[in-house]
Protein backbone atom coordinates (compact mmCIF):
# COMPACT_ATOMS: atom_id res chain seq x y z
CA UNK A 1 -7.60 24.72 12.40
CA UNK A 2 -7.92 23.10 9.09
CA UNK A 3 -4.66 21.84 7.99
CA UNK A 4 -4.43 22.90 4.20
CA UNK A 5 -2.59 20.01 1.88
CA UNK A 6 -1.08 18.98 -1.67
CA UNK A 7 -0.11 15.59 -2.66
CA UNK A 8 2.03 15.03 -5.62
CA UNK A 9 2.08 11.46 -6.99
CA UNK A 10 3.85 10.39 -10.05
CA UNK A 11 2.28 7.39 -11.17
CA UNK A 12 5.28 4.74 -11.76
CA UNK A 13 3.54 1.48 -11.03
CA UNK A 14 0.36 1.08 -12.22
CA UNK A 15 -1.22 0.59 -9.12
CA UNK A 16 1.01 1.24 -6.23
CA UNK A 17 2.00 5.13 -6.21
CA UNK A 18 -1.32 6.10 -6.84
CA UNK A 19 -2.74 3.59 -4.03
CA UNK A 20 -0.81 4.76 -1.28
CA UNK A 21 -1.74 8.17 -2.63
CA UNK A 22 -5.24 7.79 -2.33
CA UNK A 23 -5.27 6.26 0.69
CA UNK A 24 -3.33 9.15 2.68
CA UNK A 25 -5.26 11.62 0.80
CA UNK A 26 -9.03 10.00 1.96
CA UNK A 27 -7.53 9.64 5.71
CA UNK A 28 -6.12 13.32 6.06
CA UNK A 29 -9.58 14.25 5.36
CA UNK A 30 -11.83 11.82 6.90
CA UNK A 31 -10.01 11.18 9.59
CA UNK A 32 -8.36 14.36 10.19
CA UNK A 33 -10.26 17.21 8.88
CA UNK A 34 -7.70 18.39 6.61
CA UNK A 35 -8.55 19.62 3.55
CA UNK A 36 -6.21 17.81 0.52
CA UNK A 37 -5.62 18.41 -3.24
CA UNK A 38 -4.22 15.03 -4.80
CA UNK A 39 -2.32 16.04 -7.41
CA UNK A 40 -1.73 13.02 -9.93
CA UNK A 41 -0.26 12.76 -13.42
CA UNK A 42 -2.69 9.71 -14.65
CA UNK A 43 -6.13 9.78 -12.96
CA UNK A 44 -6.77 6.79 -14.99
CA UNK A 45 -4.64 4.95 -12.63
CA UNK A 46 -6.93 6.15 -9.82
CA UNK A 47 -9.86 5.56 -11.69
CA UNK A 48 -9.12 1.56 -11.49
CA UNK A 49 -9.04 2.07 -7.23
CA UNK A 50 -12.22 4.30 -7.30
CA UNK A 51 -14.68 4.14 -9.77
CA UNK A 52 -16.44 7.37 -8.58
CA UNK A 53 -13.32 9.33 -10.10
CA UNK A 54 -13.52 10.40 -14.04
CA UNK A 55 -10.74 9.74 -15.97
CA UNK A 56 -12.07 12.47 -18.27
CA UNK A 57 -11.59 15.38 -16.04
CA UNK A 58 -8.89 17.31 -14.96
CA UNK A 59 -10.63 18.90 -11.70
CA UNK A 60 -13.04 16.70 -9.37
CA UNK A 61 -13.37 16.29 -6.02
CA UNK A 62 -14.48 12.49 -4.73
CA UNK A 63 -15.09 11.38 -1.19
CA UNK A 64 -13.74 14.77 0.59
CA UNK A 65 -10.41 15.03 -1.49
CA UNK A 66 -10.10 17.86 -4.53
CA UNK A 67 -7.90 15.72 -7.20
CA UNK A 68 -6.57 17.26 -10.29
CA UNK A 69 -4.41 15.71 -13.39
CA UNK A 70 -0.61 17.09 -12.80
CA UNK A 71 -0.30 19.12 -15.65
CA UNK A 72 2.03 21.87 -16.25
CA UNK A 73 -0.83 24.59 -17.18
CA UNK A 74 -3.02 23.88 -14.53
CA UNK A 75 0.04 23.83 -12.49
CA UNK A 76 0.68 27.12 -13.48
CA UNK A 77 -2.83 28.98 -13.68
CA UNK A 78 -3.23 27.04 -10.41
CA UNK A 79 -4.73 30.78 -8.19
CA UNK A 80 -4.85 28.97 -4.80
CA UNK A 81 -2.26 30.42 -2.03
CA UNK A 82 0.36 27.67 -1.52
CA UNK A 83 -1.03 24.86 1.05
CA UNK A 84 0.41 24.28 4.62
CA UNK A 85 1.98 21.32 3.88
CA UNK A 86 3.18 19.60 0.50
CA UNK A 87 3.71 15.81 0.64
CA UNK A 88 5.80 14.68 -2.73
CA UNK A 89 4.90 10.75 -2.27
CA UNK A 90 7.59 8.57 -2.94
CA UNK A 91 9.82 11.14 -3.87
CA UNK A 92 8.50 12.29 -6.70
CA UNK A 93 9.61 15.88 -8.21
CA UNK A 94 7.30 18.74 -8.02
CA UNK A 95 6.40 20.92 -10.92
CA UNK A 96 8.93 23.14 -12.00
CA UNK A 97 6.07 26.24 -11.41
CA UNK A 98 5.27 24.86 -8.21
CA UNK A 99 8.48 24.96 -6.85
CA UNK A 100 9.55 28.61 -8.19
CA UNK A 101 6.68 29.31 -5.95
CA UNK A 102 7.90 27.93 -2.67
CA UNK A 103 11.20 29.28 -3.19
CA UNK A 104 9.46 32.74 -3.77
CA UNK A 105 7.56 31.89 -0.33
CA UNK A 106 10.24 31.23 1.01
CA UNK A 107 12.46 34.44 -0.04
CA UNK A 108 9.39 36.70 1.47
CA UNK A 109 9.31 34.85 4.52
CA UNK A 110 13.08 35.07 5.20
CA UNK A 111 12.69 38.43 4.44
CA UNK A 112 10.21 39.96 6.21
CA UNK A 113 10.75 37.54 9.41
CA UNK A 114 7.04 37.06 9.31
CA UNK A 115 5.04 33.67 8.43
CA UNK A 116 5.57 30.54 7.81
CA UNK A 117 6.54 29.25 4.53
CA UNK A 118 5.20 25.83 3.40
CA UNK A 119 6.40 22.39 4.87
CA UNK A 120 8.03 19.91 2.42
CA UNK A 121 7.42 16.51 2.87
CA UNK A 122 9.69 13.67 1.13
CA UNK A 123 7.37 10.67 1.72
CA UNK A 124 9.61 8.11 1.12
CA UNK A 125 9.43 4.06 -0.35
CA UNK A 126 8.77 1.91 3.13
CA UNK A 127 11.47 -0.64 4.18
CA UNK A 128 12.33 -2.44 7.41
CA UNK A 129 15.59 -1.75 7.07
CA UNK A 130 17.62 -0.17 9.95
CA UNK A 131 19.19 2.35 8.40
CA UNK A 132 15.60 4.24 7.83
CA UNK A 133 15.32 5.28 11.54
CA UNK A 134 18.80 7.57 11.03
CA UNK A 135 17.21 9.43 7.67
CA UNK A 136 13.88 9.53 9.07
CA UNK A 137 12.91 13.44 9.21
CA UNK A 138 16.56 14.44 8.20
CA UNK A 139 16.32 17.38 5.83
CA UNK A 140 17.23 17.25 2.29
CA UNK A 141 20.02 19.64 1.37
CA UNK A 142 19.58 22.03 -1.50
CA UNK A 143 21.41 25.00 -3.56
CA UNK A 144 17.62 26.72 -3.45
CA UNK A 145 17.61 27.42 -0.20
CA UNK A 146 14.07 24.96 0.35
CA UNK A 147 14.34 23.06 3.66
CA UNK A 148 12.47 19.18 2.13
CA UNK A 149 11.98 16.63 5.05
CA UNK A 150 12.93 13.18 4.41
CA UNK A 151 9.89 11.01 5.78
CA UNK A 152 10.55 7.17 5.89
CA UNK A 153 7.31 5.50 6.89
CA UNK A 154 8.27 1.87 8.65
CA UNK A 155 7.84 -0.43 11.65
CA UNK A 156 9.36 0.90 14.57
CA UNK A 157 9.35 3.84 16.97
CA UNK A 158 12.01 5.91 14.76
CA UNK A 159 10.57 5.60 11.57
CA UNK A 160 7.17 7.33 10.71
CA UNK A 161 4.48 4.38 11.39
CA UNK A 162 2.11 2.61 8.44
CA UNK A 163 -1.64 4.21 6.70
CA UNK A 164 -3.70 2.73 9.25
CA UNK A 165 -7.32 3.95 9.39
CA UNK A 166 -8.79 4.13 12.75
CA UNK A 167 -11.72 1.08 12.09
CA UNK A 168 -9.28 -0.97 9.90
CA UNK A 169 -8.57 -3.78 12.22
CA UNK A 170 -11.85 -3.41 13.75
CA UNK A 171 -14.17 -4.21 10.64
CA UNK A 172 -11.56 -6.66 9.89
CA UNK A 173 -12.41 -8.83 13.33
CA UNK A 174 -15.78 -8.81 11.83
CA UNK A 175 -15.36 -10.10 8.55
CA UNK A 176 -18.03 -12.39 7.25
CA UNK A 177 -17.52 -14.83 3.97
CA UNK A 178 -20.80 -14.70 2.96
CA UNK A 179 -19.95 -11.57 1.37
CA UNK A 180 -17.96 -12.65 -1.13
CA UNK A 181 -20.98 -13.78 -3.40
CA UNK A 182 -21.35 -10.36 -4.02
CA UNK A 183 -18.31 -10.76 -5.71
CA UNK A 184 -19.33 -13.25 -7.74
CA UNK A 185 -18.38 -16.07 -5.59
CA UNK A 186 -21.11 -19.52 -5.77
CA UNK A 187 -22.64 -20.45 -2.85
CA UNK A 188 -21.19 -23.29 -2.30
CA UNK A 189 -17.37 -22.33 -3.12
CA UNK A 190 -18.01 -20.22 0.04
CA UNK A 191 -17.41 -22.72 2.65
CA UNK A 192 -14.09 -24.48 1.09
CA UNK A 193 -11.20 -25.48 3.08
CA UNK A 194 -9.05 -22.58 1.89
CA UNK A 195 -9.90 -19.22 0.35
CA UNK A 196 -7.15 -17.50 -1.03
CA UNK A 197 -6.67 -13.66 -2.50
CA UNK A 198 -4.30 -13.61 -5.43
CA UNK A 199 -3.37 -9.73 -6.24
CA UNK A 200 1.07 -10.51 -7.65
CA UNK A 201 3.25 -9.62 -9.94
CA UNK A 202 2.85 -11.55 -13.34
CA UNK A 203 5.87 -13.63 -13.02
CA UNK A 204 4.64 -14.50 -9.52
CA UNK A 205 4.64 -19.08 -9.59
CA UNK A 206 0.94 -19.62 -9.20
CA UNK A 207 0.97 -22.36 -11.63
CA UNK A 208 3.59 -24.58 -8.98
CA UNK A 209 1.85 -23.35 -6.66
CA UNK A 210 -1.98 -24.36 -7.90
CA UNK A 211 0.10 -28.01 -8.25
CA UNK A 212 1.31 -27.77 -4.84
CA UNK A 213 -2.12 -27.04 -3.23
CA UNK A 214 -3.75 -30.48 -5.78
CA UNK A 215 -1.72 -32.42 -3.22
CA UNK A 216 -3.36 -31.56 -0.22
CA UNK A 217 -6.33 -33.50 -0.42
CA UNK A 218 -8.53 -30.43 0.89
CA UNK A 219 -10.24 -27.41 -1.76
CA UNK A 220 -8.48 -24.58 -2.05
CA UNK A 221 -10.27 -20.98 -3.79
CA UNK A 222 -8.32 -18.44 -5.24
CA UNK A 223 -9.92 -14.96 -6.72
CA UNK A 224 -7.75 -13.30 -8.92
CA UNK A 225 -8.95 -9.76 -9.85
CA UNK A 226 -9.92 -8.74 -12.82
CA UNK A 227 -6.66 -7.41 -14.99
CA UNK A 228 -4.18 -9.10 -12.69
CA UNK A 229 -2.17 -11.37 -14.85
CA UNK A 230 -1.15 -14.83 -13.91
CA UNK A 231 0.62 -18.03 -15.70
CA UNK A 232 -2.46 -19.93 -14.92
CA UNK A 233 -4.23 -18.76 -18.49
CA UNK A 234 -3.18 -22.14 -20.09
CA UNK A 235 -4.11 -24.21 -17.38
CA UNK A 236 -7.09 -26.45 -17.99
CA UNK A 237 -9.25 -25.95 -14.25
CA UNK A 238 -11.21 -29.72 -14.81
CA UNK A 239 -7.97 -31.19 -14.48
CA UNK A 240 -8.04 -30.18 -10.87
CA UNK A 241 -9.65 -31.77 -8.10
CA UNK A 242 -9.04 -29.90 -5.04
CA UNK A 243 -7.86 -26.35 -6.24
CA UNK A 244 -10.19 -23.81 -8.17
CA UNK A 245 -10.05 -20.39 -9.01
CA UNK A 246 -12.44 -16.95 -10.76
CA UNK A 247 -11.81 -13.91 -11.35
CA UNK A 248 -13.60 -11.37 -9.14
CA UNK A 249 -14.42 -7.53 -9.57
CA UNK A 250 -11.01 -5.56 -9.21
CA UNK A 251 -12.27 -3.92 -6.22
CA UNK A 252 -12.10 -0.19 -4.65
CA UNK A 253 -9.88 -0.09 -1.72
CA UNK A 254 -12.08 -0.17 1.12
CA UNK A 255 -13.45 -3.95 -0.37
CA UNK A 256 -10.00 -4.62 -1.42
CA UNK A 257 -9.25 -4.53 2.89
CA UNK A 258 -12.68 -6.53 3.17
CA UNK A 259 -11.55 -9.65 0.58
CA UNK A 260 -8.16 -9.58 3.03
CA UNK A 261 -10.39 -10.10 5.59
CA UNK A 262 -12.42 -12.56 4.60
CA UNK A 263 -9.43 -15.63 2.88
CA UNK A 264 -7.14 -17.65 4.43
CA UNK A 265 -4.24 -16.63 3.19
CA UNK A 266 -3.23 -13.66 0.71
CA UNK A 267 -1.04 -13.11 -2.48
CA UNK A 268 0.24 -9.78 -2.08
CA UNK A 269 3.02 -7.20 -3.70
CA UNK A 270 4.65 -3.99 -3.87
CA UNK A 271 3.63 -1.54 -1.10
CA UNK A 272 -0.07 -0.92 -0.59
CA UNK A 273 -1.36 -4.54 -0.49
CA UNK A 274 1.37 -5.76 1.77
CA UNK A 275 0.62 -3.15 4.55
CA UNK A 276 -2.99 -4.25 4.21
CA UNK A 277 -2.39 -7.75 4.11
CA UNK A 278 -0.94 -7.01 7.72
CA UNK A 279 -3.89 -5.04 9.09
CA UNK A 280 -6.06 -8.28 8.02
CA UNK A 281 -3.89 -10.42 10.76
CA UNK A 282 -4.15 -13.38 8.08
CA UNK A 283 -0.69 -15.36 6.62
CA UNK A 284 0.33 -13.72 3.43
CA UNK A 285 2.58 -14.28 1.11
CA UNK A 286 4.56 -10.88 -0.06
CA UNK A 287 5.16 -10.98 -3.49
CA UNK A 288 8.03 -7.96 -3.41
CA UNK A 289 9.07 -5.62 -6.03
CA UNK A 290 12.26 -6.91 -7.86
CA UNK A 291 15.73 -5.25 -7.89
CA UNK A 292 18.94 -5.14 -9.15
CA UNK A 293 21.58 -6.88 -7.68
CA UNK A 294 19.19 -9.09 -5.91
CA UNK A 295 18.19 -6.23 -3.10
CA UNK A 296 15.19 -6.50 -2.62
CA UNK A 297 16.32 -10.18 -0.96
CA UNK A 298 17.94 -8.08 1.64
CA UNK A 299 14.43 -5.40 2.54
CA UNK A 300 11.88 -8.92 2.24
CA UNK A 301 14.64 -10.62 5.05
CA UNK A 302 14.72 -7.04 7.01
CA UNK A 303 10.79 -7.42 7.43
CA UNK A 304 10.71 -10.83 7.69
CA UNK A 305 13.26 -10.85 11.12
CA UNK A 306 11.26 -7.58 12.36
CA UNK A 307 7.94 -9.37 12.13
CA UNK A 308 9.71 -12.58 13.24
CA UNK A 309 8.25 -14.46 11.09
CA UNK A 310 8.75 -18.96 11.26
CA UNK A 311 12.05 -19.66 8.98
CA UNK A 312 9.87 -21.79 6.99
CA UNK A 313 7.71 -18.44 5.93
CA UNK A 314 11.07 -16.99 5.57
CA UNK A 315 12.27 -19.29 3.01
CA UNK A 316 8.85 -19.81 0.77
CA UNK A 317 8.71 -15.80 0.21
CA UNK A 318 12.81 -15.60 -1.02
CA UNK A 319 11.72 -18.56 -3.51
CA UNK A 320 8.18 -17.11 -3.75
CA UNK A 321 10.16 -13.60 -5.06
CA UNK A 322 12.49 -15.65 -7.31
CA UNK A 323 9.21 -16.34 -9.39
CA UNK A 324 9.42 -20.39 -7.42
CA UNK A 325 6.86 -21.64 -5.21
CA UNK A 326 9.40 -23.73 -2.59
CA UNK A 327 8.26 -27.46 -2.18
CA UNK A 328 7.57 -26.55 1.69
CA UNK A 329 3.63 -25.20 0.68
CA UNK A 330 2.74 -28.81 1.42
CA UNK A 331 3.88 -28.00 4.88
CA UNK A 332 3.25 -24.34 5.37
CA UNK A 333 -0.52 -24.62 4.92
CA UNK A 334 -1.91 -27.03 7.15
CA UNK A 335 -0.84 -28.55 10.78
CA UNK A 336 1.60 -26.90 13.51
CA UNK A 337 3.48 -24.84 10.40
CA UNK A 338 0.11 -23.15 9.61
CA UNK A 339 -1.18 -22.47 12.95
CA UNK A 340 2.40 -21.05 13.75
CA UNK A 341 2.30 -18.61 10.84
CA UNK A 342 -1.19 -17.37 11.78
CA UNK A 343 -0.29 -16.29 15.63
CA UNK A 344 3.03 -14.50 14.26
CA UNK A 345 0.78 -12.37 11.53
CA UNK A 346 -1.73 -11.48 14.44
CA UNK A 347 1.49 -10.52 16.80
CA UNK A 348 2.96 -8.24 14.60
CA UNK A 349 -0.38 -6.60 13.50
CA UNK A 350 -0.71 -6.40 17.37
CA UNK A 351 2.84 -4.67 17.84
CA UNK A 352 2.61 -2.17 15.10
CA UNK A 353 -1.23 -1.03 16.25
CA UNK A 354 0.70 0.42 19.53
CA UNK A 355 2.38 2.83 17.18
CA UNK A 356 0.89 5.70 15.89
CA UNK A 357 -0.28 5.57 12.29
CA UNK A 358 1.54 7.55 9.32
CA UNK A 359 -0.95 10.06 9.20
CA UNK A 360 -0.90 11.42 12.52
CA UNK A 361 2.83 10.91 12.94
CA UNK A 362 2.93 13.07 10.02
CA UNK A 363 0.53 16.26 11.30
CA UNK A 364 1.99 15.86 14.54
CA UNK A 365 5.74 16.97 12.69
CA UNK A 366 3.82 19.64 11.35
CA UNK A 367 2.79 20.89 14.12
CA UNK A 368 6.21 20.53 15.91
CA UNK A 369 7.57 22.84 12.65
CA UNK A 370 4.89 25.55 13.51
């Protein structure tokens, strides 16, 4: 049976909402033969993850996946019957039309006795925390009579796993450098000491950090994509010995989890990067989404004791996400500190691939509902 599915995403960060989107939407129907409708409110923002999709239209369909722009008309001259399942990522609100129509559903259904009415997915923000595993599939109450399903994706048993693609970790093993001179890499930058992936938030310290990594004695690469700002702009490169950096293509996903691959160690933020920095097995730095009252302090050190990660990681990503890059680097990236750091990323990459992945944790529920 083919599993019929909307996704609604609400684009909030530029790149994030719209990347975890994407990436749910191409597995459902690669992977699992469903057949999905991405709904999104700025297809620009998709645009920048796959080129293939026009900005310009409101209706395409690219690699398996029907997307159309979130708009209230099409919303509402929208003729298809209501899908199996509707996934609101990240909690996003659905369309005032669309939802008159599942409570409408959902009226006939209770009163006739006969069907099933659509299944509401909350697909929530991910988080390490423990209280996830007690909200995890816990319905949403509401006046309307609509029975939403709170879906907290995360790193344990309880919780509803990561996006994992079946070959991720696979093509990963096999990652070879040499490709990165299709990105625009020389030759002969190839084979440094250190290749690292810079995708952070602008007030990320890459400029204490570029001075850390002059100490070491040893090159160091980083590729910054193309539109990711950094404080390195005013930097003058030929006053640097050891450290270099260019700016590469900003890349579709798929290369995006080929570049993780292929460095050292990666620069990562938000949501979508950081799960894919951990399928690459390689040390990462998480560059986490800031929040009031210092929280987001207490979901980095929530992950960092689940993935049991050397105190000295610990401590460079709470300065790291204080915009400081902690005087330990020295340390961190070469001898018993760096080889430590590498066997905990590969053990927790190794724990969570005994879990099931998001995805199918996700059409196994809805199966369980039906």
């Amino acid at each position: 049976m083919t599993r019929r599915i909307d996704v609604f995403c609400q684009v909030i960060d530029n790149l994030g909402d719209i990347g975890v989107s994407w990436r749910l939407a191409r597995q459902l129907t690669q992977e699992h033969n469903c057949q999905v409708r991405l709904w999104v409110d700025r297809i620009e923002s998709l645009n920048r993850l796959e080129p293939a999709v026009n900005p310009a239209l409101q209706k395409q369909s690219v690699s398996g996946v029907d997307i159309w722009l979130c708009d209230d008309s099409l919303v509402a001259h929208d003729s298809r019957p209501l899908p199996d399942l509707v996934i609101a990522a990240f909690s996003c609100d659905l369309p005032g039309v669309y939802l008159q129509r599942l409570i409408e559903q959902r009226q006939q259904v209770d009163a006739t006795g006969t069907g099933s009415p659509t299944l509401w997915i909350q697909l929530e923000y991910l988080s390490a925390q423990p209280w996830v595993e007690g909200f995890h599939l816990q319905p949403s109450l509401r006046s309307d009579n609509l029975k939403p399903v709170y879906f907290f994706p995360g790193f344990t048993a309880h919780t509803g796993g990561l996006i994992r693609e079946q070959n991720i970790v696979a093509h990963a093993s096999v990652a070879d450098r040499s490709w990165l001179t299709q990105l625009g890499v020389p030759t002969e930058m190839v084979d440094v000491r250190r290749i690292i992936s810079v995708f952070t938030y602008p007030d990320a310290p890459l400029e204490q950090f570029v001075q850390q990594l002059e100490q070491l004695e040893s090159d160091s690469l980083l590729l910054i994509p193309e539109g990711i700002r950094t404080d390195l702009a005013h930097l003058d490169p030929g006053k640097f010995s050891h450290v270099h950096w260019t700016t590469i293509p900003f890349l579709r996903q798929t290369d995006y989890d080929r570049l993780l691959a292929c460095t050292d160690l990666n620069l990562v933020r938000g949501e979508d990067s950081f799960v894919r920095a951990i399928w690459a097995g390689k040390p990462f730095i998480w560059n986490i989404y800031r929040q009031q009252e210092r929280e987001h302090h207490h979901k980095l050190q929530a992950w960092l004791d689940r993935a049991r990660m050397p105190d000295s990681v610990g401590k460079a990503m709470h300065q790291w996400s204080e915009g400081c890059a902690h005087p330990i680097w020295k340390k961190l990236v070469s001898g018993p500190d760096w080889y430590a750091w590498q066997q905990a990323c590969l053990a927790h990459r190794n724990e969570l691939i005994s879990q099931d992945s998001l995805s199918l944790q996700l059409l196994r529920f809805y199966d369980q509902e039906n």
